[in-house]
N, C-alpha and C. Protein backbone atom coordinates (compact mmCIF):
# COMPACT_ATOMS: atom_id res chain seq x y z
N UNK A 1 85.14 97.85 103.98
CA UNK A 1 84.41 98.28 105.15
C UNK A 1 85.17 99.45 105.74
N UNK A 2 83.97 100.57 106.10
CA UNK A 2 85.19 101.49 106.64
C UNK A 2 84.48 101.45 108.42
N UNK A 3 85.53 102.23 109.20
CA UNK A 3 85.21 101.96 110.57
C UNK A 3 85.04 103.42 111.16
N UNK A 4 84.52 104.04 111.02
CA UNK A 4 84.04 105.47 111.12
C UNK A 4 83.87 105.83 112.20
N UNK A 5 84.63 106.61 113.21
CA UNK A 5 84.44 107.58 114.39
C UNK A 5 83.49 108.62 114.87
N UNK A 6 82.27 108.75 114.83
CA UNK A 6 81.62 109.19 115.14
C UNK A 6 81.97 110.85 116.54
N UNK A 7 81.18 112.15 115.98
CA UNK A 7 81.64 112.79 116.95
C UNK A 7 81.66 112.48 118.73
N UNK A 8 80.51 111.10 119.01
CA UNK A 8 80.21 111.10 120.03
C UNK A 8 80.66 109.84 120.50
N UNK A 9 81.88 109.50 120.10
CA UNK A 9 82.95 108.49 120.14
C UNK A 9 82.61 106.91 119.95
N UNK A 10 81.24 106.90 119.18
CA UNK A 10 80.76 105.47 118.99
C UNK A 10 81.25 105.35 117.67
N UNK A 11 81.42 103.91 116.96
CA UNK A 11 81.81 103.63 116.06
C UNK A 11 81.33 102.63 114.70
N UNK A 12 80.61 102.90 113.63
CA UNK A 12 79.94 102.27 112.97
C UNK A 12 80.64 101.83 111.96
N UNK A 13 80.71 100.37 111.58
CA UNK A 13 81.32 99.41 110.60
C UNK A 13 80.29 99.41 109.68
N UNK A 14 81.15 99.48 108.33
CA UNK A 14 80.22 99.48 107.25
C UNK A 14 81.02 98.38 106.00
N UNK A 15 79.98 97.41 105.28
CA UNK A 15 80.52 96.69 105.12
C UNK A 15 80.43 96.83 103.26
N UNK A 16 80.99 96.22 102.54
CA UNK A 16 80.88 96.43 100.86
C UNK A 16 81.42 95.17 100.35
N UNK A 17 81.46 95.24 99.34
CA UNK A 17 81.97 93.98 98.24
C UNK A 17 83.86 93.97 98.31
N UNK A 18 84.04 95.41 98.39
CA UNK A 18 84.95 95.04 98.30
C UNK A 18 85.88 95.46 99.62
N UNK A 19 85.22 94.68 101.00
CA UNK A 19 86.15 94.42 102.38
C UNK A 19 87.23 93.49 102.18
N UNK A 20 88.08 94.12 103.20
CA UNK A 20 89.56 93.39 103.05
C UNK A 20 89.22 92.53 104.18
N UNK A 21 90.41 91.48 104.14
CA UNK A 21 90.20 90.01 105.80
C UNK A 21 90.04 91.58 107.01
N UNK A 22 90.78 92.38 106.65
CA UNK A 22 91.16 93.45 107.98
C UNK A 22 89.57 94.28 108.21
N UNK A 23 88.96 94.69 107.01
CA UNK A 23 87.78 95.00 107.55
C UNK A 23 86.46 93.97 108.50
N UNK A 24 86.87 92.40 107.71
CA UNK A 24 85.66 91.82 108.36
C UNK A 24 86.18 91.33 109.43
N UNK A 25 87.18 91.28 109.76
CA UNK A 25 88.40 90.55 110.82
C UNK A 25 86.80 90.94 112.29
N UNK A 26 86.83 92.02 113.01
CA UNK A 26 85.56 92.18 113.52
C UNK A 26 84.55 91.33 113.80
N UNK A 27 83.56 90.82 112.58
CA UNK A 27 82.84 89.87 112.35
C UNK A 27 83.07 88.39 112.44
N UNK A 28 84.40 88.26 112.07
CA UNK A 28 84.85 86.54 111.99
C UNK A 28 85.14 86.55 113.77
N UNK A 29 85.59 87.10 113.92
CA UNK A 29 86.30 87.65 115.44
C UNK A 29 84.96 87.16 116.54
N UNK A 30 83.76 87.83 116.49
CA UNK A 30 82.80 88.02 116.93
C UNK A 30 82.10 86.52 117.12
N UNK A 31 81.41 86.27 115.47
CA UNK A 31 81.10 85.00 115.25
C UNK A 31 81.80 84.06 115.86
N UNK A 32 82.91 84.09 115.60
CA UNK A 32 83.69 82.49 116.44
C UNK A 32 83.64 82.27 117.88
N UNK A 33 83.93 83.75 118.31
CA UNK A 33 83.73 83.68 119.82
C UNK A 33 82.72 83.41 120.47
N UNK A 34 81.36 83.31 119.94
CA UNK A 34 80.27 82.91 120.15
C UNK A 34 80.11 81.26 119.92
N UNK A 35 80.19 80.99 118.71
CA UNK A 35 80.10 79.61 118.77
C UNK A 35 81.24 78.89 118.84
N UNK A 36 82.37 79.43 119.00
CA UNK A 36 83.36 78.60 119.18
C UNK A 36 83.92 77.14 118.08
N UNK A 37 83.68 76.90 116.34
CA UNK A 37 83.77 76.15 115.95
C UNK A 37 84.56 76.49 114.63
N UNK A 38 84.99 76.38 114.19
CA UNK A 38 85.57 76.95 112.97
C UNK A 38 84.98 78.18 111.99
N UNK A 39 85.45 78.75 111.52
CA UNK A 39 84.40 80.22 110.71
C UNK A 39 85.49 80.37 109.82
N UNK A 40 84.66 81.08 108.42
CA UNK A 40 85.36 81.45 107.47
C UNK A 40 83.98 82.61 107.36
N UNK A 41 85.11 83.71 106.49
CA UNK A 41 84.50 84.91 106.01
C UNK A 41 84.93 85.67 105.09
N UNK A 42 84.70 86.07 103.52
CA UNK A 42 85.16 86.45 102.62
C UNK A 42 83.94 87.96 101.80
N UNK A 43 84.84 88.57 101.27
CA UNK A 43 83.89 89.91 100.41
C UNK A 43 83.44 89.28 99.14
N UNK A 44 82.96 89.78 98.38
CA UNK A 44 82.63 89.64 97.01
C UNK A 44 84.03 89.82 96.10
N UNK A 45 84.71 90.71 96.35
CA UNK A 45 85.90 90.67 95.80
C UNK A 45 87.05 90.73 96.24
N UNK A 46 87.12 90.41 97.74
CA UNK A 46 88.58 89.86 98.20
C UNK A 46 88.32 88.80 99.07
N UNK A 47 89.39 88.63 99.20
CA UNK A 47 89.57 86.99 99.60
C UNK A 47 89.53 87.74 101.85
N UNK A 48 89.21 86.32 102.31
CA UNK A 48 89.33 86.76 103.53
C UNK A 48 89.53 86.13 104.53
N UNK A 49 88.94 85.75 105.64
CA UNK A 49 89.52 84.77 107.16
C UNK A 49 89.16 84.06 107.25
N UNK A 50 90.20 82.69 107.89
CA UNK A 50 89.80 81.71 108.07
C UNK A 50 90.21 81.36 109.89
N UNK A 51 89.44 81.28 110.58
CA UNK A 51 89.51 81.33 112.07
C UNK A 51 89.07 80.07 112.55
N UNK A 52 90.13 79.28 113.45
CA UNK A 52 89.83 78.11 113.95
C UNK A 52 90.31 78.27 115.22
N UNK A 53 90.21 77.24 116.36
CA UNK A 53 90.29 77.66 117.66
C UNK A 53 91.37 78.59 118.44
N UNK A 54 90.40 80.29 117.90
CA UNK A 54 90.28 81.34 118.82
C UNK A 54 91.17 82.01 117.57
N UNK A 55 91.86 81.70 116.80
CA UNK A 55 92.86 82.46 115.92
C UNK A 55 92.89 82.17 114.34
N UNK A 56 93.42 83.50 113.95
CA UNK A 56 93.50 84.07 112.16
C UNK A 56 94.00 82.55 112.50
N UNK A 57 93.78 82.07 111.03
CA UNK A 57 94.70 81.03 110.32
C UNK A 57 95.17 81.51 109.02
N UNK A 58 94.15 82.29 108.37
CA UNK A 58 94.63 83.05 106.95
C UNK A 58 94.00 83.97 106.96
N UNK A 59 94.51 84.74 106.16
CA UNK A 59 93.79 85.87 105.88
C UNK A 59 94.04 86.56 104.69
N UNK A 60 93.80 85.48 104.01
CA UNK A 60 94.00 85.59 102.24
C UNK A 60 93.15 84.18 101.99
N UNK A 61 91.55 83.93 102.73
CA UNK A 61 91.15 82.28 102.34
C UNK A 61 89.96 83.18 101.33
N UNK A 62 89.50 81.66 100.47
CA UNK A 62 88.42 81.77 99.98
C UNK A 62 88.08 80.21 100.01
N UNK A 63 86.78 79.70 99.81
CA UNK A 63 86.65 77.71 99.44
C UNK A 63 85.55 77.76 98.59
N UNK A 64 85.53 76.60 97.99
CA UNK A 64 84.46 76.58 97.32
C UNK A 64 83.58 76.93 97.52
N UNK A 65 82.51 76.54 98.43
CA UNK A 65 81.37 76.75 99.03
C UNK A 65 81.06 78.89 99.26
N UNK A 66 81.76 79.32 99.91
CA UNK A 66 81.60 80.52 99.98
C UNK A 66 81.90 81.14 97.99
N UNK A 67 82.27 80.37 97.75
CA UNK A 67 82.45 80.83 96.20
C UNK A 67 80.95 80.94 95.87
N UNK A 68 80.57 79.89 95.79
CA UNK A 68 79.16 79.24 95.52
C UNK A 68 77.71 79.99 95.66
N UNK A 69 77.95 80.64 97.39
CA UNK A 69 77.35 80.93 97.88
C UNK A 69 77.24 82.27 97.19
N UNK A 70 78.10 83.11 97.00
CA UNK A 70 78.25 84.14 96.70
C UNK A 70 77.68 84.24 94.96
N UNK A 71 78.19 83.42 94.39
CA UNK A 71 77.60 83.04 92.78
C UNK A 71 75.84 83.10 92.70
N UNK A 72 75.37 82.39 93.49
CA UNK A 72 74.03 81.50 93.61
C UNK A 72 73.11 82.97 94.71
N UNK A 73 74.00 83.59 95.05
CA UNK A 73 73.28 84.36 96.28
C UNK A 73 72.11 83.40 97.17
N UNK A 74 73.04 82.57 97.65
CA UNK A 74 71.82 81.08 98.10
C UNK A 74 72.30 80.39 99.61
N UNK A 75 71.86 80.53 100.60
CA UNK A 75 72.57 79.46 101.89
C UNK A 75 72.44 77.76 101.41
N UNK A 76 74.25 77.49 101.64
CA UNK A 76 73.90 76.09 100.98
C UNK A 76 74.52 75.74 102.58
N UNK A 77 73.79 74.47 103.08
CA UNK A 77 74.75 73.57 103.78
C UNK A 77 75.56 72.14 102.86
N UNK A 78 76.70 71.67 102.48
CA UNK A 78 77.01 70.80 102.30
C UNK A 78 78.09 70.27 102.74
N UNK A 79 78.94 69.15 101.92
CA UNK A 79 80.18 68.45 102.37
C UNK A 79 81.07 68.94 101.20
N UNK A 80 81.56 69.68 100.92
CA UNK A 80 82.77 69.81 100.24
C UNK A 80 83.36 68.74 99.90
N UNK A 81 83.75 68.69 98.88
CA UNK A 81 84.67 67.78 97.54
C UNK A 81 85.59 67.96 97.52
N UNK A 82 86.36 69.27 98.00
CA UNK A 82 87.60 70.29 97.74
C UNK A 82 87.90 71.00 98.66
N UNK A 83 89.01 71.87 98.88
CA UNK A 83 89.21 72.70 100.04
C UNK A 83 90.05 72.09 101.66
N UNK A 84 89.69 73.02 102.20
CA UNK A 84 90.68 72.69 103.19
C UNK A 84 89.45 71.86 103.87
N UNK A 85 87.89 72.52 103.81
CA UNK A 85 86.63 71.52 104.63
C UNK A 85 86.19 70.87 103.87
N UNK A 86 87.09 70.06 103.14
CA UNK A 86 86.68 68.87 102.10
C UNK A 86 86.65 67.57 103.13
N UNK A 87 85.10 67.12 102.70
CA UNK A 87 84.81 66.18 103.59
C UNK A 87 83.71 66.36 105.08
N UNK A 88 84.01 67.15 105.48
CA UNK A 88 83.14 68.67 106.53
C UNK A 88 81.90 68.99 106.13
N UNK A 89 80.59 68.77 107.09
CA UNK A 89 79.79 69.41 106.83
C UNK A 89 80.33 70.69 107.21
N UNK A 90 79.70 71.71 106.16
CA UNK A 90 79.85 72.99 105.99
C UNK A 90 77.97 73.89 106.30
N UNK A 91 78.16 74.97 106.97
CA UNK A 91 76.91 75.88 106.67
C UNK A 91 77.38 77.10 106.05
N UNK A 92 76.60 78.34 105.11
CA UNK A 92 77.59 79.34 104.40
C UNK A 92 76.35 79.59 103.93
N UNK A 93 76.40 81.22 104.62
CA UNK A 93 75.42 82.06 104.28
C UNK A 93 75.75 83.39 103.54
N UNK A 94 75.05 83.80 102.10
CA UNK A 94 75.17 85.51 102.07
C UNK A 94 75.32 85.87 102.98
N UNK A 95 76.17 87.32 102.57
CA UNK A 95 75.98 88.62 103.38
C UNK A 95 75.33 89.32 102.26
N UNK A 96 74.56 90.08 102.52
CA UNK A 96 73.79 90.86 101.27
C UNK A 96 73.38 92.09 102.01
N UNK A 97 73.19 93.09 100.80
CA UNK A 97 72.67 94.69 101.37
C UNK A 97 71.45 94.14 101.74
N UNK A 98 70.76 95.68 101.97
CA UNK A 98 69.69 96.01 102.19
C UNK A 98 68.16 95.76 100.85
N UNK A 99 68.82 95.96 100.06
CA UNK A 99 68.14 95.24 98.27
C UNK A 99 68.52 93.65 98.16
N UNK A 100 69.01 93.01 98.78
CA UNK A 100 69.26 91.42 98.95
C UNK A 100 70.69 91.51 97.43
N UNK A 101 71.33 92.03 97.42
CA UNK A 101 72.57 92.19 96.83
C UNK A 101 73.59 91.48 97.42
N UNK A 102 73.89 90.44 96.73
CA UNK A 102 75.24 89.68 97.57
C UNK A 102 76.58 90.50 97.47
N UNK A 103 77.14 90.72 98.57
CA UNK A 103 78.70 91.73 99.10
C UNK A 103 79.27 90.61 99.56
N UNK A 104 79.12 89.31 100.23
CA UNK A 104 80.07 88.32 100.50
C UNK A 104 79.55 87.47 101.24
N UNK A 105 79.90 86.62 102.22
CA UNK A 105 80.19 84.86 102.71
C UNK A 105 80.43 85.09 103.71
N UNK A 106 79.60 84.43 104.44
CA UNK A 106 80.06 83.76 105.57
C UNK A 106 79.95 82.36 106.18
N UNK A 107 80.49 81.76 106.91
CA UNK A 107 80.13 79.96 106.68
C UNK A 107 81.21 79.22 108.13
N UNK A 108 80.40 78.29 108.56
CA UNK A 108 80.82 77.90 109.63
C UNK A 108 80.73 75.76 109.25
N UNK A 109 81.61 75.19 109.94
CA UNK A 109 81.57 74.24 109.76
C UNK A 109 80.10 73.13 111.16
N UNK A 110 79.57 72.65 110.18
CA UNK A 110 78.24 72.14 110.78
C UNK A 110 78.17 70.83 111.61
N UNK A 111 78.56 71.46 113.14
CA UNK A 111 78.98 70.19 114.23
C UNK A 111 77.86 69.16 113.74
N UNK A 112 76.25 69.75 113.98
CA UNK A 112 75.28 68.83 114.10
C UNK A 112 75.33 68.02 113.42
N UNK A 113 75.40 68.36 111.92
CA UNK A 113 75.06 67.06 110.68
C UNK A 113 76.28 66.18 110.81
N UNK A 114 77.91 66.80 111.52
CA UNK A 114 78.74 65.98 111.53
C UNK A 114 78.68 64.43 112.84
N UNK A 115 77.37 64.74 113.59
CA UNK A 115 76.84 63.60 114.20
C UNK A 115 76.19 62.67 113.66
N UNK A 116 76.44 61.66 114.13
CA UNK A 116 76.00 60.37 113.23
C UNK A 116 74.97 59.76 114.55
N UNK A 117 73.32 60.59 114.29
CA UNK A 117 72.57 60.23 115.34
C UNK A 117 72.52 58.54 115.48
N UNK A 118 72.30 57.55 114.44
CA UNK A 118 72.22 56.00 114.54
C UNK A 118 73.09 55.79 115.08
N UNK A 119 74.67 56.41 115.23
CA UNK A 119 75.53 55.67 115.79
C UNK A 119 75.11 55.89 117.47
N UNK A 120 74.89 57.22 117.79
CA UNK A 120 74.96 57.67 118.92
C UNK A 120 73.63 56.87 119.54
N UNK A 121 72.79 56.83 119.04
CA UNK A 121 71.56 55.66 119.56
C UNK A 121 71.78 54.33 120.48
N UNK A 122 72.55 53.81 118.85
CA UNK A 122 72.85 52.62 119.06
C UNK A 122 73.81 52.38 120.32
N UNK A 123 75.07 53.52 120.51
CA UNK A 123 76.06 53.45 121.62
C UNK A 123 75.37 53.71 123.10
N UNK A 124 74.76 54.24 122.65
CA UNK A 124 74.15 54.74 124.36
C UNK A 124 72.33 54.56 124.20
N UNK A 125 72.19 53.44 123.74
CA UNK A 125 70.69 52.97 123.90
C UNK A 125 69.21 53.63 124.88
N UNK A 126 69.88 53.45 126.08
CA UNK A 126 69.35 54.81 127.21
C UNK A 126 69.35 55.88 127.04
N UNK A 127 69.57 56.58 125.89
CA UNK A 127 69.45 58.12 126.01
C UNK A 127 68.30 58.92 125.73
N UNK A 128 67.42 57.63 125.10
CA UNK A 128 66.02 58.26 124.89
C UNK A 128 64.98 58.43 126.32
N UNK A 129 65.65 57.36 126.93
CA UNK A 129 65.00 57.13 128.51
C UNK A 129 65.38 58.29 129.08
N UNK A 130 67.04 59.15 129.14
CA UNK A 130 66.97 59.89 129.73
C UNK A 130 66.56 61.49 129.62
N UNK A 131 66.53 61.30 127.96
CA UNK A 131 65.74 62.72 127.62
C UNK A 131 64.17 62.76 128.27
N UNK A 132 63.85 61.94 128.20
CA UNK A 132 62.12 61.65 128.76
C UNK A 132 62.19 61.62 130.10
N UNK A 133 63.06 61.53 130.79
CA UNK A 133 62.70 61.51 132.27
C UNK A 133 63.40 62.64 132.43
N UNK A 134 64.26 63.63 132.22
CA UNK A 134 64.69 65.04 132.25
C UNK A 134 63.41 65.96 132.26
N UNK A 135 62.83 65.81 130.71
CA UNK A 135 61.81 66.94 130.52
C UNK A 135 60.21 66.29 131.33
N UNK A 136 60.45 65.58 132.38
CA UNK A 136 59.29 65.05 132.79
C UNK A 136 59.51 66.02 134.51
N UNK A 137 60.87 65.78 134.63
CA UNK A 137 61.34 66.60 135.87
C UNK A 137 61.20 67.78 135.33
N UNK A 138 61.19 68.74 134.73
CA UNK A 138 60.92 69.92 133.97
C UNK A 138 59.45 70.88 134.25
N UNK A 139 59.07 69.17 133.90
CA UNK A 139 57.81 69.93 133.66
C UNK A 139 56.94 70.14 135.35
């Protein structure tokens, strides 16, 4: 990725297969701060960041899944077998050009599926009562 200065002092990121952790650093940076949950982000041919609450953890990662993703040019959500989010629901999407060309990975670990709605039912029985009387005040 190069980071290009523009004469009119704005600055456009451009991204390729072969970005370093330092070019997408930006993007992982961005993403996390938004959702706040773990993020990984890698090129097609280098390895890249792994960001957990608010900070680099590596910046030489790759995991299966973003392997995968990148192979398959395919969004997979799963649980890893391997890796450091072995066990983790995982989400991990292409990055692809403009021709749907996979350049690299990106992938976040998946709070939702890591809820276990039956349990949460069962613990707090009332919660269907109180979603229904919320969106009744709503309305």
């Amino acid at each position: 990725m190069t980071c290009d200065k523009k004469v009119d002092g704005t600055f456009c990121l451009n991204i390729c297969s072969d970005s370093t952790a330092d070019d997408l650093e930006p993007i992982a940076t961005a993403v996390h701060a938004l959702i706040g949950i773990p993020t990984t982000i890698r090129s097609l041919n280098c390895k890249g960041i792994r960001m957990e609450r608010g900070m680099i953890i590596d910046r030489n990662y790759t995991g299966p899944v973003l392997e995968e993703v990148m192979r398959t040019n395919q969004s997979i959500r799963t649980v890893p077998k391997e890796g450091v989010y072995k066990g983790k629901s995982v989400m991990v999407a292409p990055i692809r050009t403009t021709s749907g060309e996979v350049i690299g990975a990106i992938g976040v670990v998946d709070l939702v599926a890591a809820l276990d709605i039956l349990v949460m039912f069962r613990e707090y029985p009332g919660i269907i009562d109180e979603v229904e009387e919320s969106r009744k005040r709503i309305q």
